[in-house]
Protein backbone atom coordinates (compact mmCIF):
# COMPACT_ATOMS: atom_id res chain seq x y z
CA UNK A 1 78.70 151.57 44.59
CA UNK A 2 75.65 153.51 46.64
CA UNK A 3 75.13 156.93 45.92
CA UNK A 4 78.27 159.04 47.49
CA UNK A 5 77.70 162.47 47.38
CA UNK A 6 80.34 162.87 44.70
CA UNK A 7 79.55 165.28 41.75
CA UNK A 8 77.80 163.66 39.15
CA UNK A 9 79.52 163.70 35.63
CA UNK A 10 76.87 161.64 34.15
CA UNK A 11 73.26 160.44 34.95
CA UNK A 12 72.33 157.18 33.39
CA UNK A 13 68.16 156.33 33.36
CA UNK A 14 67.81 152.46 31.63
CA UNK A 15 63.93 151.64 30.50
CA UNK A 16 61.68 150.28 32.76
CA UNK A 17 58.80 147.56 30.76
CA UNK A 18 56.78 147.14 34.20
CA UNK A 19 55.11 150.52 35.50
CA UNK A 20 53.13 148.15 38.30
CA UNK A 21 57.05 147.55 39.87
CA UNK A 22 57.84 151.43 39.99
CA UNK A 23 54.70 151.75 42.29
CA UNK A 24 56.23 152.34 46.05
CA UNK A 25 55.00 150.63 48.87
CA UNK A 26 52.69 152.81 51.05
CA UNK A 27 52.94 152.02 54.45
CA UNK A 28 56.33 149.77 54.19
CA UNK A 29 59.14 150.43 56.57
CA UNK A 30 62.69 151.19 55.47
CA UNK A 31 65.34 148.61 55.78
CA UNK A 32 68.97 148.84 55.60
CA UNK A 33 70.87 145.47 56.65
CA UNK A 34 75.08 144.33 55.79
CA UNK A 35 77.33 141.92 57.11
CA UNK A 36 80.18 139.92 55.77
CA UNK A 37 80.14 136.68 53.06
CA UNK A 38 82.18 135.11 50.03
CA UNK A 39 85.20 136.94 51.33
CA UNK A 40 83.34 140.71 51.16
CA UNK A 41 80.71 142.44 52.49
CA UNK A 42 77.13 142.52 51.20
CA UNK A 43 74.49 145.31 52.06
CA UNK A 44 70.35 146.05 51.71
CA UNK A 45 68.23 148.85 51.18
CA UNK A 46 64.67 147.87 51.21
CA UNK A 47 60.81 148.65 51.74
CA UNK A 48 59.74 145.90 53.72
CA UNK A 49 56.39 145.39 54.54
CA UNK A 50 55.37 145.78 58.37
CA UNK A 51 55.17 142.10 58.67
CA UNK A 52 58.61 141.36 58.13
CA UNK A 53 61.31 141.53 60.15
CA UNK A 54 64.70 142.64 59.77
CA UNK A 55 65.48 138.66 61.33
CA UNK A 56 63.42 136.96 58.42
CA UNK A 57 65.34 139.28 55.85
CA UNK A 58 68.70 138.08 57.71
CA UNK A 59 68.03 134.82 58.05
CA UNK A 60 67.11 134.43 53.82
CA UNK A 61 69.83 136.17 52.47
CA UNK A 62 72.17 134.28 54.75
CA UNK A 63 70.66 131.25 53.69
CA UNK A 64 71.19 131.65 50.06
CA UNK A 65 75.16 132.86 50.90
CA UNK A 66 75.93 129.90 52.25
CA UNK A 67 74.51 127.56 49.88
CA UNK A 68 76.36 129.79 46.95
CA UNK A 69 79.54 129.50 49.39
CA UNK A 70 79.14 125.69 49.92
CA UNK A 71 78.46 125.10 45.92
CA UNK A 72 80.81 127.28 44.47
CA UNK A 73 83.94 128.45 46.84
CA UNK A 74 87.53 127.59 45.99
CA UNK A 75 88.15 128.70 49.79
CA UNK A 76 86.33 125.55 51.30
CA UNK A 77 87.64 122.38 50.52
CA UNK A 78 84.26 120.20 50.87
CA UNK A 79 82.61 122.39 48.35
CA UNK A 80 81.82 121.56 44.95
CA UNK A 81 83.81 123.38 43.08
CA UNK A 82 86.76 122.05 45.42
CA UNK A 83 85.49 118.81 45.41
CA UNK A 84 85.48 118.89 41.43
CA UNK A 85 89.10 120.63 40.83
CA UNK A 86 90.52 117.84 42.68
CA UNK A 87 88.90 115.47 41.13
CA UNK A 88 90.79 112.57 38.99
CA UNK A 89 90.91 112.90 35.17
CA UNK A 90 87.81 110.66 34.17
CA UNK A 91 86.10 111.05 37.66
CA UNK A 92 82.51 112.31 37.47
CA UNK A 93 80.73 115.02 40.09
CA UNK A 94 77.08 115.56 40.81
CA UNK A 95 76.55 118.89 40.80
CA UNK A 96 73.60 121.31 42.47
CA UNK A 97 71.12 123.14 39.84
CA UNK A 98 72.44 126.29 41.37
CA UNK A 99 75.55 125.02 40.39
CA UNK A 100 74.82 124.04 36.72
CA UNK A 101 72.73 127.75 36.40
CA UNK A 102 76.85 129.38 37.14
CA UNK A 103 78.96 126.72 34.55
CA UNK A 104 76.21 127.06 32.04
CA UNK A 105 76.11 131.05 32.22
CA UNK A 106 79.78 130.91 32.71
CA UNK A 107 80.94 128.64 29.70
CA UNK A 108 78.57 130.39 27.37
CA UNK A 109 80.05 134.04 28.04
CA UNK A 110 83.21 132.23 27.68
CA UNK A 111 82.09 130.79 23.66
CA UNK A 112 80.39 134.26 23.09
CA UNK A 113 83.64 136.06 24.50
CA UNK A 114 86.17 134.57 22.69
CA UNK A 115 87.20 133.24 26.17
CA UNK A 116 87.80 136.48 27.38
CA UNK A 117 85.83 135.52 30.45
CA UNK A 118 87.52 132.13 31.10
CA UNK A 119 86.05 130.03 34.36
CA UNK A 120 88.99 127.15 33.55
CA UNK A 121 91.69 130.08 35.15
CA UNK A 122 91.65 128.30 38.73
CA UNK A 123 95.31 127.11 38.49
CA UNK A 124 97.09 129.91 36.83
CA UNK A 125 95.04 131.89 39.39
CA UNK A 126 96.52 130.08 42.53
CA UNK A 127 99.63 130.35 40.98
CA UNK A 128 99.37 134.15 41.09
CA UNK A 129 98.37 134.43 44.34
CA UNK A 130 94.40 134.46 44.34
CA UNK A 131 93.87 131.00 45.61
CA UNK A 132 94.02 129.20 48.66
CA UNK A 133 97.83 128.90 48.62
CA UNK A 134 100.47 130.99 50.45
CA UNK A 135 101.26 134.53 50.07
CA UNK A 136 102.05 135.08 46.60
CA UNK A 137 105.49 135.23 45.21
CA UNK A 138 107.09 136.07 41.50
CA UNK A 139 106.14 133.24 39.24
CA UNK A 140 108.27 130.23 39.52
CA UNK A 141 110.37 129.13 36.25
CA UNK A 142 107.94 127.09 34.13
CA UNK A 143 104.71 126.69 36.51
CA UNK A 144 102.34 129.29 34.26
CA UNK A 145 103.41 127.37 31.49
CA UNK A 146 102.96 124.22 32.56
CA UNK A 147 99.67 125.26 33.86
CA UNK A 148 98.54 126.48 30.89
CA UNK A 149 99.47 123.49 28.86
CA UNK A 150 97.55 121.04 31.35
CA UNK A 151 94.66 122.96 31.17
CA UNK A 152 92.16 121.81 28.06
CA UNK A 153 88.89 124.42 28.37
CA UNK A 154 87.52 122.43 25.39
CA UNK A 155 87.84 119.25 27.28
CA UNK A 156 85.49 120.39 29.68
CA UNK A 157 81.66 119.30 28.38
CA UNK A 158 78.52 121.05 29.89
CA UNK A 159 76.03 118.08 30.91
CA UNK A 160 72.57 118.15 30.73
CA UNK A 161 70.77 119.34 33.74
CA UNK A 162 70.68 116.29 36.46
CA UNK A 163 73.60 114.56 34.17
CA UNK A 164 76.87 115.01 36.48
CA UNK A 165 80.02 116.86 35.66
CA UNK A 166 83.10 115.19 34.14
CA UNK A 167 86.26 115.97 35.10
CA UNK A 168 88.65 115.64 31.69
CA UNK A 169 91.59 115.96 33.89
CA UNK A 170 93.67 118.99 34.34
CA UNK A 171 90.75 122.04 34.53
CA UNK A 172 90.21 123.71 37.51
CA UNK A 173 87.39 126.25 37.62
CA UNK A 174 87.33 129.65 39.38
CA UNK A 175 83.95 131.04 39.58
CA UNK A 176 85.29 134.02 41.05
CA UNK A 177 84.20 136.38 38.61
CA UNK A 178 80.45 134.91 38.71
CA UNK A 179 79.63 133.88 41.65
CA UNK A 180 79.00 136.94 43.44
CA UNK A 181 76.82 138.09 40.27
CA UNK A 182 74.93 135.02 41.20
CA UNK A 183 74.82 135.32 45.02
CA UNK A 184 72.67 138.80 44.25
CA UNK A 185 70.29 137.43 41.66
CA UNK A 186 69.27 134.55 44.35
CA UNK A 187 69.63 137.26 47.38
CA UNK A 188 66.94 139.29 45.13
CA UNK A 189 64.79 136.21 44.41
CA UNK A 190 64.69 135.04 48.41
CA UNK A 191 63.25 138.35 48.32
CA UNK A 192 60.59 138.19 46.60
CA UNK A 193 59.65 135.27 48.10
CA UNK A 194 59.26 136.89 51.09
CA UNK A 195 57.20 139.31 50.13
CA UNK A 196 59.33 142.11 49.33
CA UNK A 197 59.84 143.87 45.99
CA UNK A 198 61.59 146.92 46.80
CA UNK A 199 65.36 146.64 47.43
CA UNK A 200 68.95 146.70 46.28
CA UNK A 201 71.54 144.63 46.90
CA UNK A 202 75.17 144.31 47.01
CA UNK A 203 77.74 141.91 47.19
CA UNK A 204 81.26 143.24 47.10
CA UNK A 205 80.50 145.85 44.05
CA UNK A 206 77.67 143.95 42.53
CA UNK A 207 74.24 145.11 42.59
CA UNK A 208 70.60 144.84 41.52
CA UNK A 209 67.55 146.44 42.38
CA UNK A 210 64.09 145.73 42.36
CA UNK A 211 61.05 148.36 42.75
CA UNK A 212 61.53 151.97 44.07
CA UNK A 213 62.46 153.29 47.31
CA UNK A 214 59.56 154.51 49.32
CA UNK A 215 59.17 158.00 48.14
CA UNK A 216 58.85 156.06 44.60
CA UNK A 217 62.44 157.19 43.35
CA UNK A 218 64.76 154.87 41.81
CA UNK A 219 67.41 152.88 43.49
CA UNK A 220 69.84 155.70 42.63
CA UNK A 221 73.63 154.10 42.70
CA UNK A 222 77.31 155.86 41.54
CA UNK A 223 79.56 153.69 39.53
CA UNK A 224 83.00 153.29 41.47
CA UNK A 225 85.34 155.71 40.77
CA UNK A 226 89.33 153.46 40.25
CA UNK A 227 91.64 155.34 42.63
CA UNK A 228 93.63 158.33 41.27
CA UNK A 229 91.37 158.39 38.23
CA UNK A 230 89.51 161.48 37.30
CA UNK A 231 86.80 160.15 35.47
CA UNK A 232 83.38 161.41 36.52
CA UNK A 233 81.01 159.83 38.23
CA UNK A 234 78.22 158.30 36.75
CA UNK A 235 75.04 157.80 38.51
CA UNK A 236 72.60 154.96 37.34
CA UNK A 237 68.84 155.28 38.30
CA UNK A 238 68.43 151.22 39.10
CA UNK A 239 65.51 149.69 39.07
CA UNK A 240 64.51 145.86 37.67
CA UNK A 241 68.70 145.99 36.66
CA UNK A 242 71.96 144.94 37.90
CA UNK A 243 75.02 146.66 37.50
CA UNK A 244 78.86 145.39 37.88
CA UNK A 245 81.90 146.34 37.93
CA UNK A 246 85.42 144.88 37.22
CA UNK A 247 88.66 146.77 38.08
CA UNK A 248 92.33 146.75 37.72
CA UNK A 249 92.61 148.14 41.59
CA UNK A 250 90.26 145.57 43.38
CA UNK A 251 92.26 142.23 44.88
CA UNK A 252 95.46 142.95 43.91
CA UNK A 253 98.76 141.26 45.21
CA UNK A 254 102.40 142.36 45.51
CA UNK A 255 105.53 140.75 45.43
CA UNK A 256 109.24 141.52 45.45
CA UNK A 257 108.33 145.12 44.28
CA UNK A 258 105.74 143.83 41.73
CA UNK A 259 102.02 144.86 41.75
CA UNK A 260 99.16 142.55 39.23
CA UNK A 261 95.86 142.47 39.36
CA UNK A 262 93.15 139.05 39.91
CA UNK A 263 92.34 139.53 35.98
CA UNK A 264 94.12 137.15 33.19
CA UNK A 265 94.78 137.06 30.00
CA UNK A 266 93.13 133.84 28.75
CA UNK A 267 96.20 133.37 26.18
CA UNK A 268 99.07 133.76 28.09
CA UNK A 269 97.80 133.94 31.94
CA UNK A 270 99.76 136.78 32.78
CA UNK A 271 98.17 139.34 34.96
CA UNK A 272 96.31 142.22 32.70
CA UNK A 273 98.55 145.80 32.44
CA UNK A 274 96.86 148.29 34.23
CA UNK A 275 95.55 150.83 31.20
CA UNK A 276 92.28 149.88 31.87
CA UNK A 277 91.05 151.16 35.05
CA UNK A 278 88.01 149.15 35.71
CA UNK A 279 84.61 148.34 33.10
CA UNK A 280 81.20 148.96 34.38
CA UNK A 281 78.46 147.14 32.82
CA UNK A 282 74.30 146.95 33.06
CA UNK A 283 72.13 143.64 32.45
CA UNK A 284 68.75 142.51 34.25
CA UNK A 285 70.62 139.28 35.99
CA UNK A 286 73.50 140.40 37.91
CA UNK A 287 75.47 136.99 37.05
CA UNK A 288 75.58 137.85 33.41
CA UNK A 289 76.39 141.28 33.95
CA UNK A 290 79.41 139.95 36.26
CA UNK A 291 80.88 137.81 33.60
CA UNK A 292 80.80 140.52 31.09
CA UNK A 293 82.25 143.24 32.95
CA UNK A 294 85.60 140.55 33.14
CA UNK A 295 85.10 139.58 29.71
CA UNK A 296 84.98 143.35 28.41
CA UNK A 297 88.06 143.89 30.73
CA UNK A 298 90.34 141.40 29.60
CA UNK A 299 89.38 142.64 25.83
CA UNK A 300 90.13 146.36 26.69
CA UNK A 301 88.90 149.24 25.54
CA UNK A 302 88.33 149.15 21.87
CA UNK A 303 87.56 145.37 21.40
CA UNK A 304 85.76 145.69 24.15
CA UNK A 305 83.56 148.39 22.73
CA UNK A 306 82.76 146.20 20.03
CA UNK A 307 82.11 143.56 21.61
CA UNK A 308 79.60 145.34 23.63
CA UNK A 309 78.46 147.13 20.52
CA UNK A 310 77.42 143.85 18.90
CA UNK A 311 75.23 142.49 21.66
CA UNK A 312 73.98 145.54 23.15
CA UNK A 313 75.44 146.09 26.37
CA UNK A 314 75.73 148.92 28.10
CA UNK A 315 79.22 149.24 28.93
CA UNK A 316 81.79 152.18 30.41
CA UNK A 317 85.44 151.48 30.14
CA UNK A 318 87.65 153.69 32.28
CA UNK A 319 91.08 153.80 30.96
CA UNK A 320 94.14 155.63 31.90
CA UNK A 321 93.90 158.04 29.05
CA UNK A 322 90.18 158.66 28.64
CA UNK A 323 86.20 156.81 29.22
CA UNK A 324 85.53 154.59 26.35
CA UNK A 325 81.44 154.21 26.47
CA UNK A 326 79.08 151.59 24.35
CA UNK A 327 76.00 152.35 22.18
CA UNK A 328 73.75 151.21 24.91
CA UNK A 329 75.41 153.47 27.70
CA UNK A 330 74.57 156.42 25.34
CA UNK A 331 71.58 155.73 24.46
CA UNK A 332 70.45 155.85 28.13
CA UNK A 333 72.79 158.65 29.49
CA UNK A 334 70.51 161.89 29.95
């Protein structure tokens, strides 16, 4: 989601409340760094001061992906989201504090949401393909179903903080839609501890940026545009936000002539049709505004709407037939 070169439909410029954090750095050097983690590929611009090398930078962000990827991946079978899902109904799991941060955040975007962003998805999303298992196939004769009836979201109790997890038996979480959010708010806050305060970050779509570049502009970035859709692009001056965005087009799988996306509906746990293109939402912690892009998603474009509407969210909707926008989104679009 960087800045493209694409014409700009739309120029989006969110308040700032700290003028000493648009201040650049005089004398900093530029940094741009990328690699590969949690199944994507993560990149950083940054002013760096002199002092720090591009190795330090490296070697902290690659730090905090792995302990995110040994906490919280469904892919590796010794971490603790694995560790839990397997887990025998009554068995109890001691979890990290990063790890409580995600199921609190998660299971309370869930409540708020109606359970339109649902963590407790990890079976019916194996089923459809997004899980460790083989390559996917048409949905056996009674699986969903019987997934969905073995799976009790209110069974599943958030301890208190050092208390461990309980497994009720039958959930399975999938932190997929979270846990990248996450990996950039920690990526950002290894930062800072560092010693920088000017940068953006990504991880596979999601981003958040801190201070200004170095001629003291914002961290300018273009919402993805969902193939064949000729919505304009909208360009968000970032700075102390995140931004995220959820689509109908990213991780999809194919079967037998059949097409679905990684994106459920909570009720049934079919895959979501495909009239809404992809949502695009703004918060200051990129692991809320992860959640709520799914959440707003799965709702579609005039629930959705409201839903933002109520809490104040800035939120774009890109459907087939035309960009559904929040109160929020206007509010800041120049």
């Amino acid at each position: 989601m960087p800045e493209n070169g694409g014409e700009v439909g739309e120029l989006l410029i969110p308040p700032h409340n700290d003028a000493d954090t648009l201040r650049p750095l005089f004398g900093g050097r530029s940094v741009s760094l990328g690699g590969e983690t949690m199944g994507t590929e993560w990149r950083l611009s940054a002013v760096a001061p002199p002092t720090i090398s591009d190795q330090d930078i490296a070697a902290a962000l690659g730090a905090v992906f792995a302990s995110v990827i040994a906490q919280m991946s469904q892919w590796e079978p010794d971490s603790e989201l694995s560790r839990y899902n397997r887990g025998a109904p009554g068995s109890t799991h001691v979890i990290s504090p990063q790890f409580h941060i995600v199921l609190d955040c998660a299971l309370q975007i869930a409540r708020v949401s109606g359970w339109s962003f649902d963590p407790t998805l990890g079976a019916v999303s194996e089923l459809w393909g997004f899980g460790t298992g083989p390559d996917p196939e048409l949905m056996p004769d009674g699986a969903l179903a019987d997934a969905m009836e073995r799976r009790d979201r209110y069974a599943l109790t958030m301890p208190a903080f050092g208390e461990p997890l309980i497994q009720p038996g039958g959930i399975r979480l999938d932190f997929s839609g979270i846990a990248k959010g996450f990996a950039v708010d920690m990526g950002i806050a290894a930062l800072q501890r560092l010693g920088i305060h000017h940068a953006l970050l990504e991880v596979g779509g999601e981003l958040r940026a801190i201070g200004v570049q170095s001629d003291g502009m914002p961290w300018w970035v273009d919402c993805d545009v969902p193939p064949d859709s000729e919505a304009p692009v909208a360009r968000i001056a970032l700075s102390g936000w995140a931004v995220a965005t959820s689509g109908n087009y990213y991780r999809r799988r194919t079967a037998e002539g059949h097409s679905w996306s990684h994106s459920f509906d909570p009720v049934s746990g079919w895959p979501l049709g495909d009239d809404v293109l992809s949502v695009t939402v703004l918060h200051h912690g990129c692991m809320q505004a992860d959640a709520l892009a799914t959440a707003i998603l799965v709702k579609g474009p005039t629930e959705g709407i409201t839903f933002a509407d109520m809490f104040g969210i800035p939120a774009r909707i890109v459907a087939d037939d035309q960009i559904h926008t929040s109160a929020a989104w206007l509010k800041w679009r120049e």
